[in-house]
Protein backbone atom coordinates (compact mmCIF):
# COMPACT_ATOMS: atom_id res chain seq x y z
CA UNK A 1 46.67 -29.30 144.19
CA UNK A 2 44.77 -26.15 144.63
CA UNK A 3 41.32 -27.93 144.34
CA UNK A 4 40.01 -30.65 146.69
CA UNK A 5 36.96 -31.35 144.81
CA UNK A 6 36.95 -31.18 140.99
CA UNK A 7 34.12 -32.57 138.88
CA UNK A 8 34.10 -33.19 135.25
CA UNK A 9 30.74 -33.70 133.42
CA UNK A 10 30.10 -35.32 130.00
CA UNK A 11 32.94 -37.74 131.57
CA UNK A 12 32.87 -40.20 128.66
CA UNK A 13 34.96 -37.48 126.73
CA UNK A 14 37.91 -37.76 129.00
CA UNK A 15 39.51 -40.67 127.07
CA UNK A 16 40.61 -37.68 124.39
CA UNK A 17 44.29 -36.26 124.91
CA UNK A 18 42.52 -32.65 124.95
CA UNK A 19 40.83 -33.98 128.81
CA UNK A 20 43.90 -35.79 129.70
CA UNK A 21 46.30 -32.93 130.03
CA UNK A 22 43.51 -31.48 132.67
CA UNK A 23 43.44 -34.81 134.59
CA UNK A 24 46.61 -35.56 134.49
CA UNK A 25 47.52 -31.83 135.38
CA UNK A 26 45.35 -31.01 138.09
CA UNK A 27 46.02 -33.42 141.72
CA UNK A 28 42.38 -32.71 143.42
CA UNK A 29 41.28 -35.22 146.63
CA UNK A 30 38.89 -36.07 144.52
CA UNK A 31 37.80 -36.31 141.08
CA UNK A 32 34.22 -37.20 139.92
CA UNK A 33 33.16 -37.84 136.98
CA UNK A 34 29.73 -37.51 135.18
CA UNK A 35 28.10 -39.46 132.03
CA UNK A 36 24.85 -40.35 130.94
CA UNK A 37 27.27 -42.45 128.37
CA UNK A 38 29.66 -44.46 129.24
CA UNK A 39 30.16 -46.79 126.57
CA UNK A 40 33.07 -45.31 123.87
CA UNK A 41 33.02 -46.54 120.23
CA UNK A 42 36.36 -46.31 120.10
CA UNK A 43 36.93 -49.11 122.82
CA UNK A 44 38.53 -46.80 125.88
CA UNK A 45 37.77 -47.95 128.81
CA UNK A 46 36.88 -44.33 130.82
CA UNK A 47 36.83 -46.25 134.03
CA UNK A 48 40.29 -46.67 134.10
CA UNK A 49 40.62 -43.09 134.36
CA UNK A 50 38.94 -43.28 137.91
CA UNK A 51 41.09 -46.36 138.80
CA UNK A 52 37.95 -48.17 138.21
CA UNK A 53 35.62 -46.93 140.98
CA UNK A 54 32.49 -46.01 139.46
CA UNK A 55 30.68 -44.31 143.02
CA UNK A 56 27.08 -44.78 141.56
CA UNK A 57 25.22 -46.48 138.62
CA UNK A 58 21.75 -46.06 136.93
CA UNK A 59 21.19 -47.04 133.22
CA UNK A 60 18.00 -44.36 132.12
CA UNK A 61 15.46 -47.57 131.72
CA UNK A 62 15.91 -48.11 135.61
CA UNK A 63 15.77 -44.12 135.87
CA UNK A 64 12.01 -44.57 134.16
CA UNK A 65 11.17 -47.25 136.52
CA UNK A 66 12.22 -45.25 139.70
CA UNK A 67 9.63 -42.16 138.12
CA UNK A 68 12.92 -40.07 137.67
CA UNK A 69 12.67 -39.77 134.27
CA UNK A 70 9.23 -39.46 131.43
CA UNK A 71 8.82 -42.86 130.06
CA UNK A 72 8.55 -43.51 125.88
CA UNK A 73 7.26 -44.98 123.27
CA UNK A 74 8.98 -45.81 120.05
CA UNK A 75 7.24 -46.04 116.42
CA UNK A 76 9.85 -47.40 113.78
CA UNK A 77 8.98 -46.33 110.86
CA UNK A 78 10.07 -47.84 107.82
CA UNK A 79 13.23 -46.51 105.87
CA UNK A 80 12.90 -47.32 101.64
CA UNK A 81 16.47 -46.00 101.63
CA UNK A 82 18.61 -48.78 100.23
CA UNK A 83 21.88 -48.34 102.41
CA UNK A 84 23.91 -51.01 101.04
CA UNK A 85 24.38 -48.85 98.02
CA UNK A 86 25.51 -45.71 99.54
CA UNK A 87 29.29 -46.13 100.44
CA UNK A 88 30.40 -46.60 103.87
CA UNK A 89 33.40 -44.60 104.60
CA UNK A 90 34.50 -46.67 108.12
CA UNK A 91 32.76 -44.45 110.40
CA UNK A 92 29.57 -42.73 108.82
CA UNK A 93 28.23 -43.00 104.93
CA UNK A 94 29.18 -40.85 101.85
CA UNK A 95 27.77 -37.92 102.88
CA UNK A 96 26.94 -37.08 99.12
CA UNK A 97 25.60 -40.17 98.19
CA UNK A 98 23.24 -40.09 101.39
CA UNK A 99 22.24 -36.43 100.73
CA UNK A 100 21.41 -37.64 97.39
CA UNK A 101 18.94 -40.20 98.73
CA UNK A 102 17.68 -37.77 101.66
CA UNK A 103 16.72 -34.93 99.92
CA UNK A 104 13.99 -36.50 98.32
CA UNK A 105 10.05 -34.88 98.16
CA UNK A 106 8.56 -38.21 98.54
CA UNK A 107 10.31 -39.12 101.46
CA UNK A 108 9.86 -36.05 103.03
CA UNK A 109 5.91 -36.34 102.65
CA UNK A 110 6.48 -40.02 104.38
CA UNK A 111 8.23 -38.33 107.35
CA UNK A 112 5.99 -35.48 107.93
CA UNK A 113 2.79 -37.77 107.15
CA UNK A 114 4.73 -39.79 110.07
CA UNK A 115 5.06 -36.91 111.96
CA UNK A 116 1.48 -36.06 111.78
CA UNK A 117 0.65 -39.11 112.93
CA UNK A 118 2.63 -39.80 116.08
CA UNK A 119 3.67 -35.89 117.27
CA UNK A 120 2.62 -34.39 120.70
CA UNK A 121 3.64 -31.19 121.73
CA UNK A 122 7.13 -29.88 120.71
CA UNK A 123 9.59 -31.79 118.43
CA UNK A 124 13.20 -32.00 117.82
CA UNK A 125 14.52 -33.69 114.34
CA UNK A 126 17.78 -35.04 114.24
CA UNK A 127 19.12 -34.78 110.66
CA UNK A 128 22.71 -36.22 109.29
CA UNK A 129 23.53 -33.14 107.72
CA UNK A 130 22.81 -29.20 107.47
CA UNK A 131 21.42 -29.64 104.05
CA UNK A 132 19.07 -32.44 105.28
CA UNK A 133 18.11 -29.93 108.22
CA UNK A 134 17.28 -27.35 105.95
CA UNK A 135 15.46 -28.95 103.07
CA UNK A 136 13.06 -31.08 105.73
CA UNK A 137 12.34 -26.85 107.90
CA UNK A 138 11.51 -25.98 104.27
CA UNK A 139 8.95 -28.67 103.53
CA UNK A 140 7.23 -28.63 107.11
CA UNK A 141 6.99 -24.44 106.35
CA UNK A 142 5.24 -25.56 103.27
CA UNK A 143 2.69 -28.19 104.86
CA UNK A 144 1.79 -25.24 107.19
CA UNK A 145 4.08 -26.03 110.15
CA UNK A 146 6.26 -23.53 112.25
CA UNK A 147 9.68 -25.57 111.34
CA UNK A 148 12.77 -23.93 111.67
CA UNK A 149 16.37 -25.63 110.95
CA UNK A 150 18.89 -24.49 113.56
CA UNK A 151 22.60 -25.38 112.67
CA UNK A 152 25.81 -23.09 112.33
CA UNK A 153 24.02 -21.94 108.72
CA UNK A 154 21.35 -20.25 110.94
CA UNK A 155 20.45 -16.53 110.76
CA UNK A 156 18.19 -14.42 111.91
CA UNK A 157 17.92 -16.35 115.65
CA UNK A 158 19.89 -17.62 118.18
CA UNK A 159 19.92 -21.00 119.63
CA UNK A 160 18.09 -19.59 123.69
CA UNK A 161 15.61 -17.67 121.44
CA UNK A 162 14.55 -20.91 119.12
CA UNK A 163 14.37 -22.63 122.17
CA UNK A 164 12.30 -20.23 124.10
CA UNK A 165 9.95 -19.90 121.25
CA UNK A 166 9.71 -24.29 120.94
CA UNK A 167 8.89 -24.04 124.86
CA UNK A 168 5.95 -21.65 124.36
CA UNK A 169 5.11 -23.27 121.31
CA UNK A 170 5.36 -20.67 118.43
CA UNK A 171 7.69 -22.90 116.72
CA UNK A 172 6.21 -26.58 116.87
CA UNK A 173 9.68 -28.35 115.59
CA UNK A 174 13.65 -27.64 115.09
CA UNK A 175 15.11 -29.60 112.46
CA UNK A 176 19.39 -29.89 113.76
CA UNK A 177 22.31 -32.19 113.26
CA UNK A 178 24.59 -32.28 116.66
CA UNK A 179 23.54 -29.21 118.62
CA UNK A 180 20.67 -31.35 120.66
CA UNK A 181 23.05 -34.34 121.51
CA UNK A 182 24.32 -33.67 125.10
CA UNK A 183 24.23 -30.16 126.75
CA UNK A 184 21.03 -29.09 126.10
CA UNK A 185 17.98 -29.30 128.96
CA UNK A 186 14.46 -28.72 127.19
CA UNK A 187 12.07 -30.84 129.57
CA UNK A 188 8.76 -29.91 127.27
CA UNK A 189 9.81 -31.29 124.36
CA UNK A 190 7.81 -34.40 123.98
CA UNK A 191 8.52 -35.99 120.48
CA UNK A 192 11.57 -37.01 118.80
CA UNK A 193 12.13 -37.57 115.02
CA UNK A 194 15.26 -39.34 113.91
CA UNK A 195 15.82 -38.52 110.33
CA UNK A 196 19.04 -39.88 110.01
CA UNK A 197 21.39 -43.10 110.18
CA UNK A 198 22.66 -43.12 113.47
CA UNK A 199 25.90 -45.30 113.94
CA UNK A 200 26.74 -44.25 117.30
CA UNK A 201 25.13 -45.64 119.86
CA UNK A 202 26.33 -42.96 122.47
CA UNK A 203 25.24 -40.29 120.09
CA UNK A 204 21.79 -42.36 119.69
CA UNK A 205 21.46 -42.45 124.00
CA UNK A 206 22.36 -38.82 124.03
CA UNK A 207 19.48 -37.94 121.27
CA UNK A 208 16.47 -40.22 123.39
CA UNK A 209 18.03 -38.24 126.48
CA UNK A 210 16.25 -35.21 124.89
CA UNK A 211 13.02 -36.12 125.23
CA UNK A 212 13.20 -38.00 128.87
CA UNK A 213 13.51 -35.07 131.17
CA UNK A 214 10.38 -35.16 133.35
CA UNK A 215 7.40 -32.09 132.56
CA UNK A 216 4.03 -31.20 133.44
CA UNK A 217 1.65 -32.72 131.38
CA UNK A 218 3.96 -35.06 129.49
CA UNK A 219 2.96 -38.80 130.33
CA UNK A 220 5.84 -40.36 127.90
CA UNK A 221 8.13 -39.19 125.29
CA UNK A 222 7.06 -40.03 121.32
């Protein structure tokens, strides 16, 4: 009980055993919790954890309508990937068999043609794998683009220096895998390219986070 007030963000993580010996530890007056994601795909119901009192709600489309958050606009572009080939393995694909499909020079020249066509400022990709990461940085470098892929593989710079250098604009995109999903507050960037299956809808709410945070200049997020 030595705390009155403790607070908890990235609440929707609090469901794992890892969060519950905290919680279940610690006996503050209050506990808050914070999530931009509620929704679990497991099914665990984080509410419960806060005897159901949720204290205040806003989904992100209502946070664009207030003006607290950039607006976007989304281009789908169309996959040629035939996914019902590629084995499912409950959760995610065959990482092998999708790597197999992904690291492909004709589908990278559709994605950066794509790019091209739709990109503002400063871009994150989100990739399924490292490998993915790495052989899209590559191709960008070769079309003439300041790509880098930044995953645990990484030399040479740290994650606040590739981030510093995509704010002022010497490096135009960062190819990743996880890294960007929650955490991470880069208000500039203004373009987002998905790469990748994504079968989590939290993880997919996280990723569109990324390019909502309000900046000079940016009218909506690509």
């Amino acid at each position: 009980d030595e705390f009155d007030l403790i607070i908890i963000d990235e609440f929707h993580h609090a469901a794992a055993k890892t969060y519950q010996k905290i919680i279940d530890y610690f006996e503050p007056k209050f506990l808050l919790g914070l999530t931009a994601t509620p929704e679990r795909m497991d099914g665990k119901d984080i509410s419960a954890i806060c005897d159901g009192y949720i204290a205040y709600e806003i989904t992100f489309i209502e946070a664009i309508q207030r003006g607290l958050l950039a607006p976007f606009k989304y281009y789908g572009v169309k996959d040629d990937i035939d996914y019902s080939k590629i084995r499912w393995l409950g959760q995610k694909y065959d990482q092998q068999q999708l790597l197999v499909e992904q690291l492909n020079r004709e589908r990278a020249e559709k994605i950066f043609t794509e790019w091209m066509k739709y990109k503002q400022t400063r871009s994150l990709g989100f990739c399924s794998s490292i490998e993915q990461a790495e052989f899209l940085a590559n191709y960008f470098v070769e079309r003439g683009i300041n790509a880098i892929s930044l995953t645990s593989n990484t030399k040479g710079i740290s994650r606040q220096d590739a981030i510093k250098k995509l704010e002022s604009k010497e490096i135009e995109i960062i190819f990743s895998v996880d890294i960007f999903n929650e955490g991470v507050d880069i208000p500039s960037v203004d373009t987002l390219l998905f790469t990748r299956p994504t079968e989590s809808f939290v993880v997919y709410t996280q990723q569109i986070g990324r390019g909502l945070r309000k900046y000079a200049g940016k009218e909506a997020c690509v």
